[in-house]
C-alpha atoms as a PDB file:
ATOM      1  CA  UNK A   1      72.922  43.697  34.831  1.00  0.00           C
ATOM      2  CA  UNK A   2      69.153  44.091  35.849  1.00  0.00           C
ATOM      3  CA  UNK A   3      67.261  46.943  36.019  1.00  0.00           C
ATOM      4  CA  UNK A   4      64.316  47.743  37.729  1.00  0.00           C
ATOM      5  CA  UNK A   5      61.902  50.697  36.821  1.00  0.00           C
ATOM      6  CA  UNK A   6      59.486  52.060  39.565  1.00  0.00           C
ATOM      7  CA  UNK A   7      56.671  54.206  39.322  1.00  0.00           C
ATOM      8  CA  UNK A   8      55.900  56.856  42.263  1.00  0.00           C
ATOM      9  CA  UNK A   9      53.809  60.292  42.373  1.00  0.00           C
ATOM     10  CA  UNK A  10      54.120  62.893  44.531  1.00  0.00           C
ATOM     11  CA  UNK A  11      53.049  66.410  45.170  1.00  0.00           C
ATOM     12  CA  UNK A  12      55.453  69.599  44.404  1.00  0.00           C
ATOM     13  CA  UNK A  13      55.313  73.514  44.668  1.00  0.00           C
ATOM     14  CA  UNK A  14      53.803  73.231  40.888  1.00  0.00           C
ATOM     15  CA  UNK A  15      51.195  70.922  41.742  1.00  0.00           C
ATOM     16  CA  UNK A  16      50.814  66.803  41.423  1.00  0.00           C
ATOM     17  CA  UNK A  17      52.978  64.825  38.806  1.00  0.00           C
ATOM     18  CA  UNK A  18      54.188  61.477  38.605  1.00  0.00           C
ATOM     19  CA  UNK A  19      57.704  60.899  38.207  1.00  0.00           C
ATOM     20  CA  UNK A  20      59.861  57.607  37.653  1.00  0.00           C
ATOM     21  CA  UNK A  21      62.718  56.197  39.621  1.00  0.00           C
ATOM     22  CA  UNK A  22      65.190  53.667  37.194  1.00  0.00           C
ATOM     23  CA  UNK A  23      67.373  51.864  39.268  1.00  0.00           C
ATOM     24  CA  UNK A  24      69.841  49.330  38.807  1.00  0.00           C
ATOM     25  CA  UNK A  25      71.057  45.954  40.743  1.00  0.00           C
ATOM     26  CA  UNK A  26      74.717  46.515  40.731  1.00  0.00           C
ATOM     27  CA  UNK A  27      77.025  43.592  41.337  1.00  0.00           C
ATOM     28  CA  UNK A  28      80.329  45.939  42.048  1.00  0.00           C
ATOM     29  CA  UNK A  29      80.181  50.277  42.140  1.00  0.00           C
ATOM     30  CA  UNK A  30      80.088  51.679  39.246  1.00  0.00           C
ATOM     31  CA  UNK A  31      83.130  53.882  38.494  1.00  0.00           C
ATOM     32  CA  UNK A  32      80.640  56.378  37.187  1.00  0.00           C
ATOM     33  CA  UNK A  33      79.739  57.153  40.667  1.00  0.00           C
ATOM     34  CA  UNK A  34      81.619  59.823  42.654  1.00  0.00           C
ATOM     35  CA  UNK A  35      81.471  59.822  46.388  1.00  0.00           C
ATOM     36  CA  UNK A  36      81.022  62.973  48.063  1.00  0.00           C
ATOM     37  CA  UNK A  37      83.694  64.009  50.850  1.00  0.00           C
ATOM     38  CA  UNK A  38      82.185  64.403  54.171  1.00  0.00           C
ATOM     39  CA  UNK A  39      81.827  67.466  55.522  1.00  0.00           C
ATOM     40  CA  UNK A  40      83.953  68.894  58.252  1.00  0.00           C
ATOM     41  CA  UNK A  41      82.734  68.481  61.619  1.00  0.00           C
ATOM     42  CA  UNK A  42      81.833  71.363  63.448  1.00  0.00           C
ATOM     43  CA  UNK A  43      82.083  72.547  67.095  1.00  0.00           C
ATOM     44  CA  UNK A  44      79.084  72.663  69.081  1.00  0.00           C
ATOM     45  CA  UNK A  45      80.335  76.588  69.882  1.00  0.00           C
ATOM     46  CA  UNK A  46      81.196  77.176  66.186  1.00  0.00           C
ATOM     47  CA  UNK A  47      78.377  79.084  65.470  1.00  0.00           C
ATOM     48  CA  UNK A  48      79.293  81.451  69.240  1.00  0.00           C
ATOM     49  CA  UNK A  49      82.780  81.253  67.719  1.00  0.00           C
ATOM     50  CA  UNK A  50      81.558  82.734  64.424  1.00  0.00           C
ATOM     51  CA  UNK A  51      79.723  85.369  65.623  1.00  0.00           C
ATOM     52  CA  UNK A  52      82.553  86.484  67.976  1.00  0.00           C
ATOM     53  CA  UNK A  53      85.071  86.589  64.932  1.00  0.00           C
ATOM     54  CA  UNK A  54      82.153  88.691  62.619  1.00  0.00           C
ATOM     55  CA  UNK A  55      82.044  91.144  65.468  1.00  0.00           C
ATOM     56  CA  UNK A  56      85.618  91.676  65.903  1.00  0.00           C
ATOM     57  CA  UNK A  57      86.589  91.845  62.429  1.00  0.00           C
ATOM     58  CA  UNK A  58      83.211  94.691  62.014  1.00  0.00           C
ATOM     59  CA  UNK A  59      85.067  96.514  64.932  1.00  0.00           C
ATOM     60  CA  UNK A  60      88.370  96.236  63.201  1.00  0.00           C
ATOM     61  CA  UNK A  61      87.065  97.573  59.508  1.00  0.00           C
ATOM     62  CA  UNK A  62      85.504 100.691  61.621  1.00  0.00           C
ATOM     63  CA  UNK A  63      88.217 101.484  63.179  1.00  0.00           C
ATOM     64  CA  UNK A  64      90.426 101.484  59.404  1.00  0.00           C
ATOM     65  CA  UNK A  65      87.932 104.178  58.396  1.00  0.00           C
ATOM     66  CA  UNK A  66      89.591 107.589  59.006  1.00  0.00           C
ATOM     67  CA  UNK A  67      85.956 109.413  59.274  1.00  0.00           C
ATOM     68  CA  UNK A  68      83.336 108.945  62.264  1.00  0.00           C
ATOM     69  CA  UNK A  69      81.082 105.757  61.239  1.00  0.00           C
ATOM     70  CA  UNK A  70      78.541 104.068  63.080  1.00  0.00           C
ATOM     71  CA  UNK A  71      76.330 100.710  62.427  1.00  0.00           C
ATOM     72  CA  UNK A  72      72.688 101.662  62.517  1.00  0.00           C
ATOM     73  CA  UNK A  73      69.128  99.776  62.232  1.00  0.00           C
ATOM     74  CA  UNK A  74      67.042 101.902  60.366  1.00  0.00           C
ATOM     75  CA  UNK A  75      66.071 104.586  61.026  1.00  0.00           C
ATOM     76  CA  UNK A  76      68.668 105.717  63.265  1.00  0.00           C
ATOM     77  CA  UNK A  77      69.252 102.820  66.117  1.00  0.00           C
ATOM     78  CA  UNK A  78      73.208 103.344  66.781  1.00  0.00           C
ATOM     79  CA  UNK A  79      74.386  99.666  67.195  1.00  0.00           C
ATOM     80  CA  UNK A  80      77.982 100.201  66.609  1.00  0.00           C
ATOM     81  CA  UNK A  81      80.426 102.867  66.200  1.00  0.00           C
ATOM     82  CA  UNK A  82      84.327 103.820  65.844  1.00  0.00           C
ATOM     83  CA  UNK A  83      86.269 105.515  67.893  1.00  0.00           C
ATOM     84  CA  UNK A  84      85.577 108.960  65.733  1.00  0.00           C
ATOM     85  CA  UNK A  85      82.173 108.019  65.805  1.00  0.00           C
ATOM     86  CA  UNK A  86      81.952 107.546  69.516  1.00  0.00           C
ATOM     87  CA  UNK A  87      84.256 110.399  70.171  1.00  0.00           C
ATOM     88  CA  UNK A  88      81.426 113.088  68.011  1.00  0.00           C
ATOM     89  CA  UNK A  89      78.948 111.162  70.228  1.00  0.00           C
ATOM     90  CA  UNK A  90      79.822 112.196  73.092  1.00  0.00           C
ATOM     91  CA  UNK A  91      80.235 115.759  72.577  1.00  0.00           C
ATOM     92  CA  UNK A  92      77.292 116.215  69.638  1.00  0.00           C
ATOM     93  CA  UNK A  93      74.998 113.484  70.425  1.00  0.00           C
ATOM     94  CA  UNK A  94      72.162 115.953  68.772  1.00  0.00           C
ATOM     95  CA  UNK A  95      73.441 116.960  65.542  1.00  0.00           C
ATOM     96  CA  UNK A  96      74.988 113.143  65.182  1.00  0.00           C
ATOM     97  CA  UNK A  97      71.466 111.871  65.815  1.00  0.00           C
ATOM     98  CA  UNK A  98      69.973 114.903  62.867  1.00  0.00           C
ATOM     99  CA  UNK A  99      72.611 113.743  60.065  1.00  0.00           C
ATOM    100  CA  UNK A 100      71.591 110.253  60.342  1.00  0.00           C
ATOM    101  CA  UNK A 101      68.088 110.683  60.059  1.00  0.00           C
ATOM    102  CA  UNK A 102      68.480 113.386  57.782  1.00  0.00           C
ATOM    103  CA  UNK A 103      67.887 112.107  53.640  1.00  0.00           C
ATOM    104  CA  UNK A 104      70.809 114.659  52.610  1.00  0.00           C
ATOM    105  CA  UNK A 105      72.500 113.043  49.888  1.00  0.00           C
ATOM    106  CA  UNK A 106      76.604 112.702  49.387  1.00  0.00           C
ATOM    107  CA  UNK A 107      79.020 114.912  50.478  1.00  0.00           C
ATOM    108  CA  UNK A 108      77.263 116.716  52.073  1.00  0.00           C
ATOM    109  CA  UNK A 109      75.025 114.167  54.269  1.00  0.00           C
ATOM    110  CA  UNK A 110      76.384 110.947  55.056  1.00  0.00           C
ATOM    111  CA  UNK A 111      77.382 108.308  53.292  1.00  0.00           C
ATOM    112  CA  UNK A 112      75.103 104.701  53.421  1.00  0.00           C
ATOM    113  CA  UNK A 113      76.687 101.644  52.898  1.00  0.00           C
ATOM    114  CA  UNK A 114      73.630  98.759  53.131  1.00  0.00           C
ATOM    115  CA  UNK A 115      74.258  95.485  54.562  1.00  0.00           C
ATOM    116  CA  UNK A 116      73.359  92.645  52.168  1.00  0.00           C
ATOM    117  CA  UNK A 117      72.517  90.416  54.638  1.00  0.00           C
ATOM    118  CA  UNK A 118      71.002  92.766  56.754  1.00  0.00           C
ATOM    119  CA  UNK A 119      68.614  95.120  54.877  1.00  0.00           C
ATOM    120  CA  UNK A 120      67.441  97.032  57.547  1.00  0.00           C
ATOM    121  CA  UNK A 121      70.771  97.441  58.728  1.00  0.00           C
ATOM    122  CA  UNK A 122      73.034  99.985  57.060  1.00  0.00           C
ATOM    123  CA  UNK A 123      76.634 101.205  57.773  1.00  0.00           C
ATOM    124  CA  UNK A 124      76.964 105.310  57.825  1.00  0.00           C
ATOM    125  CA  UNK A 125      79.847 107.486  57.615  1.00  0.00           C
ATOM    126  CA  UNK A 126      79.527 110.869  58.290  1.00  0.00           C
ATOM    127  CA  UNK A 127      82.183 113.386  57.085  1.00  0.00           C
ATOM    128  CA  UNK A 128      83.759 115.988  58.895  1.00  0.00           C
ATOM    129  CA  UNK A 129      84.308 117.840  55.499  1.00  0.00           C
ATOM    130  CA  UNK A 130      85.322 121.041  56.807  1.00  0.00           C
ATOM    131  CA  UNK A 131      88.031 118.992  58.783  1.00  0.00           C
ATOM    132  CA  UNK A 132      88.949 116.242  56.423  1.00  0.00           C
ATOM    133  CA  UNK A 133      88.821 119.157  53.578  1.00  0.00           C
ATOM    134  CA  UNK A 134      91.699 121.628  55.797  1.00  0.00           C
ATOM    135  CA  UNK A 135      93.681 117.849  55.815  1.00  0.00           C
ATOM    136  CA  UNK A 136      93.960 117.638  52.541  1.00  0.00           C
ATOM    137  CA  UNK A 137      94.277 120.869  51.269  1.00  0.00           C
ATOM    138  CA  UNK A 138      98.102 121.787  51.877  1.00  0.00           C
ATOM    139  CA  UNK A 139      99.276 118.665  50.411  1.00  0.00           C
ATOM    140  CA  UNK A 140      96.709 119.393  47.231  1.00  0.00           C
ATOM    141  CA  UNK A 141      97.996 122.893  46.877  1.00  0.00           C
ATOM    142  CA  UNK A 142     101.270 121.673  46.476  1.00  0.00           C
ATOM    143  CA  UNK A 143     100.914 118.936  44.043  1.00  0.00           C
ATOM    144  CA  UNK A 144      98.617 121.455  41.985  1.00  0.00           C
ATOM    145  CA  UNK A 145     100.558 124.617  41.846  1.00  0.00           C
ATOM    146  CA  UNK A 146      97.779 126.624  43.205  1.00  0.00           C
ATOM    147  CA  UNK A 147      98.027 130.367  45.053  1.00  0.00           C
ATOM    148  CA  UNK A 148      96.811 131.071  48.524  1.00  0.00           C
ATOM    149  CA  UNK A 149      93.264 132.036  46.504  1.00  0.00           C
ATOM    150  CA  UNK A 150      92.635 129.203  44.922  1.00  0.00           C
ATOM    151  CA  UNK A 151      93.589 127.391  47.731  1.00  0.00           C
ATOM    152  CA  UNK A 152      90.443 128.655  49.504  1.00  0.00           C
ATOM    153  CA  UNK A 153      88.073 128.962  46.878  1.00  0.00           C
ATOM    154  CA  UNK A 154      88.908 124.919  46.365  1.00  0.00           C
ATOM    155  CA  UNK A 155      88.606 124.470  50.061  1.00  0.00           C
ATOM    156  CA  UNK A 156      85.223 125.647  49.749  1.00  0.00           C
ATOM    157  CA  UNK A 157      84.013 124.015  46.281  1.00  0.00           C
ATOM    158  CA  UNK A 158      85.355 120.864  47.778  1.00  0.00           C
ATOM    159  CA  UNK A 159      82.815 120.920  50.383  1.00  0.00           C
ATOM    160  CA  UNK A 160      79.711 121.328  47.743  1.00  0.00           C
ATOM    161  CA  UNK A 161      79.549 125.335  47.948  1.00  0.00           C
ATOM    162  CA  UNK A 162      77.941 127.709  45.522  1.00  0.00           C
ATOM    163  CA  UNK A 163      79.904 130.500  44.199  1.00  0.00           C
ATOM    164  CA  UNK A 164      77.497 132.849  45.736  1.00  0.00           C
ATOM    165  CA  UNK A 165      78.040 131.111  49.267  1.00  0.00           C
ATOM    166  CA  UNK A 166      82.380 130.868  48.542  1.00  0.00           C
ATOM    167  CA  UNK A 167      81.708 134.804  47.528  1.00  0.00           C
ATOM    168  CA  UNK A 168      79.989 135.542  50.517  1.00  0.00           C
ATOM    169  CA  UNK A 169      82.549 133.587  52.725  1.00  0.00           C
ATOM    170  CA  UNK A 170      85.978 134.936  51.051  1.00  0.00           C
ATOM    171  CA  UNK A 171      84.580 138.469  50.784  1.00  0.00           C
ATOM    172  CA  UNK A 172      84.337 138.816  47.083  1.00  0.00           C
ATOM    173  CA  UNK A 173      82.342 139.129  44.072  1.00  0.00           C
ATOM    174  CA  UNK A 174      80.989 135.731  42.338  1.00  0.00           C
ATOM    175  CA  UNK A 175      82.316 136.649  39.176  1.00  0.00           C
ATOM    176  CA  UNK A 176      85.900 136.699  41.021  1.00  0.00           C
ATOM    177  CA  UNK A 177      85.194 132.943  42.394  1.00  0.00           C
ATOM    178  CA  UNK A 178      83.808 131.810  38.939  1.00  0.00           C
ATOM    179  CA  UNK A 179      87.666 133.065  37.326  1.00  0.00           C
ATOM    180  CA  UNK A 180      89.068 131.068  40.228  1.00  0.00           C
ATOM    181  CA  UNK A 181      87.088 128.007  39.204  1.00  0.00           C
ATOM    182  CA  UNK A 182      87.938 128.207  35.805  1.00  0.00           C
ATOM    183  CA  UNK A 183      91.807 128.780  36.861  1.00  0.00           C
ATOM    184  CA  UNK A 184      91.454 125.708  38.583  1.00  0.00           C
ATOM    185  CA  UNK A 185      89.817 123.755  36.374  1.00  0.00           C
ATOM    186  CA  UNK A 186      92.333 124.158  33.895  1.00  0.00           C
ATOM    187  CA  UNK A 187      95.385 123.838  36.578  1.00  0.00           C
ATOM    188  CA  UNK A 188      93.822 120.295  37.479  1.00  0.00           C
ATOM    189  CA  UNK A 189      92.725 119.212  33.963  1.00  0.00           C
ATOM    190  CA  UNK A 190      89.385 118.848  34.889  1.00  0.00           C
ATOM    191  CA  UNK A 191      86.290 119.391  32.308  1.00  0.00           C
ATOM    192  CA  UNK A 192      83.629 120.387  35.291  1.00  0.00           C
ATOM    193  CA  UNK A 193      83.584 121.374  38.609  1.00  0.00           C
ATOM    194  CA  UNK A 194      82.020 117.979  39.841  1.00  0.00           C
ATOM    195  CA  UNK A 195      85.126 116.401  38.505  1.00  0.00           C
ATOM    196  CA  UNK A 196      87.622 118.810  40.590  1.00  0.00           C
ATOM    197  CA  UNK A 197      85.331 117.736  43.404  1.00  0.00           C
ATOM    198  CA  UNK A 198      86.260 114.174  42.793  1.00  0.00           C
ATOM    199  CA  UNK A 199      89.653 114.836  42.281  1.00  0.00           C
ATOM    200  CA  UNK A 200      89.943 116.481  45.576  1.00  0.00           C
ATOM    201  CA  UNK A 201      88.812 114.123  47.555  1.00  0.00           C
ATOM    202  CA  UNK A 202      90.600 111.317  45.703  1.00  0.00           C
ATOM    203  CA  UNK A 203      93.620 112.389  44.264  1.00  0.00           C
ATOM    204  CA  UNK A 204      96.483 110.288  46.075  1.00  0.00           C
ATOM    205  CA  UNK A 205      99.250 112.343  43.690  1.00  0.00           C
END
């Protein structure tokens, strides 16, 4: 079998080099040599086709979030939303506008989601936590064991509250919240009071 070696040079990224092609006169294919499937043909409209699908799948994943959530270009360009997020639109189109422009970290502000492809794109949900906090409460009670008291005081902690503000809003001292804290820690099994937090808003029982 002959070979044949031949010298070219080229310019890269890195600058000139010289590089050097072998090749070899084959009389029959080498079985060394794989050929590559061909690739799929596409539609001329599969790229319209795409796009379509991506949108109605980003519509469907908003809609499976229980909480309003919107699609935004930074800093607060509302491209999308669900139907929560359209409903709090259209009766606090201010104070929707405030939280996402507002650099309030989680839970109390909203929570950012970037878009990897997308950078100045991000996907926000923004928590009704008084709301979603009342839903979850009764069935939390329950599963805990806890009295009407501690009930509240968690409603309360749950949404990031001081024991001066929980004090202020149950009509009682802060030494009296700080005992229900501790009660509840210890109900729950928790070791700190960011940990009940957690396991309020994520305990499934």
């Amino acid at each position: 079998m002959a070979r044949r070696t031949t010298r070219r040079s080229g310019t890269f990224a890195g600058g000139e080099a010289e590089f050097v092609i072998r090749g070899a006169e084959l009389s029959e294919p080498s079985p060394e040599v794989e050929t590559l499937p061909e690739l799929p043909h596409l539609a001329d409209d599969a790229a319209a086709d795409l796009a379509r699908v991506a949108a109605a799948a980003l519509g469907a994943a908003l809609e499976a979030i229980p909480s309003p959530a919107f699609v935004i270009r930074v800093p607060s360009t509302i491209l999308q939303a669900n139907a929560r997020g359209r409903a709090l639109l259209s009766t606090e189109r201010d104070r929707v506008l405030g939280v996402l422009r507002s650099s309030t970290p989680a839970p109390r502000g909203p929570v950012r989601f970037p878009i990897e492809s997308a950078p100045d794109h991000l996907v926000v949900i923004v928590h009704d936590l008084e709301g979603d906090a009342r839903s979850r409460l009764a069935a939390v009670t329950r599963r805990w064991g806890l009295t009407p008291r501690q009930s509240a005081v968690l409603a309360l902690v749950a949404q990031g509250e001081s024991n001066r503000t929980v004090a202020g809003r149950l009509g009682c001292s802060e030494k009296t919240v700080e005992l229900h804290v501790s009660a509840l820690l210890a109900k729950t099994r928790c070791a700190s009071r960011s940990q009940l937090v957690a396991s309020f808003w994520t305990d499934v029982g």
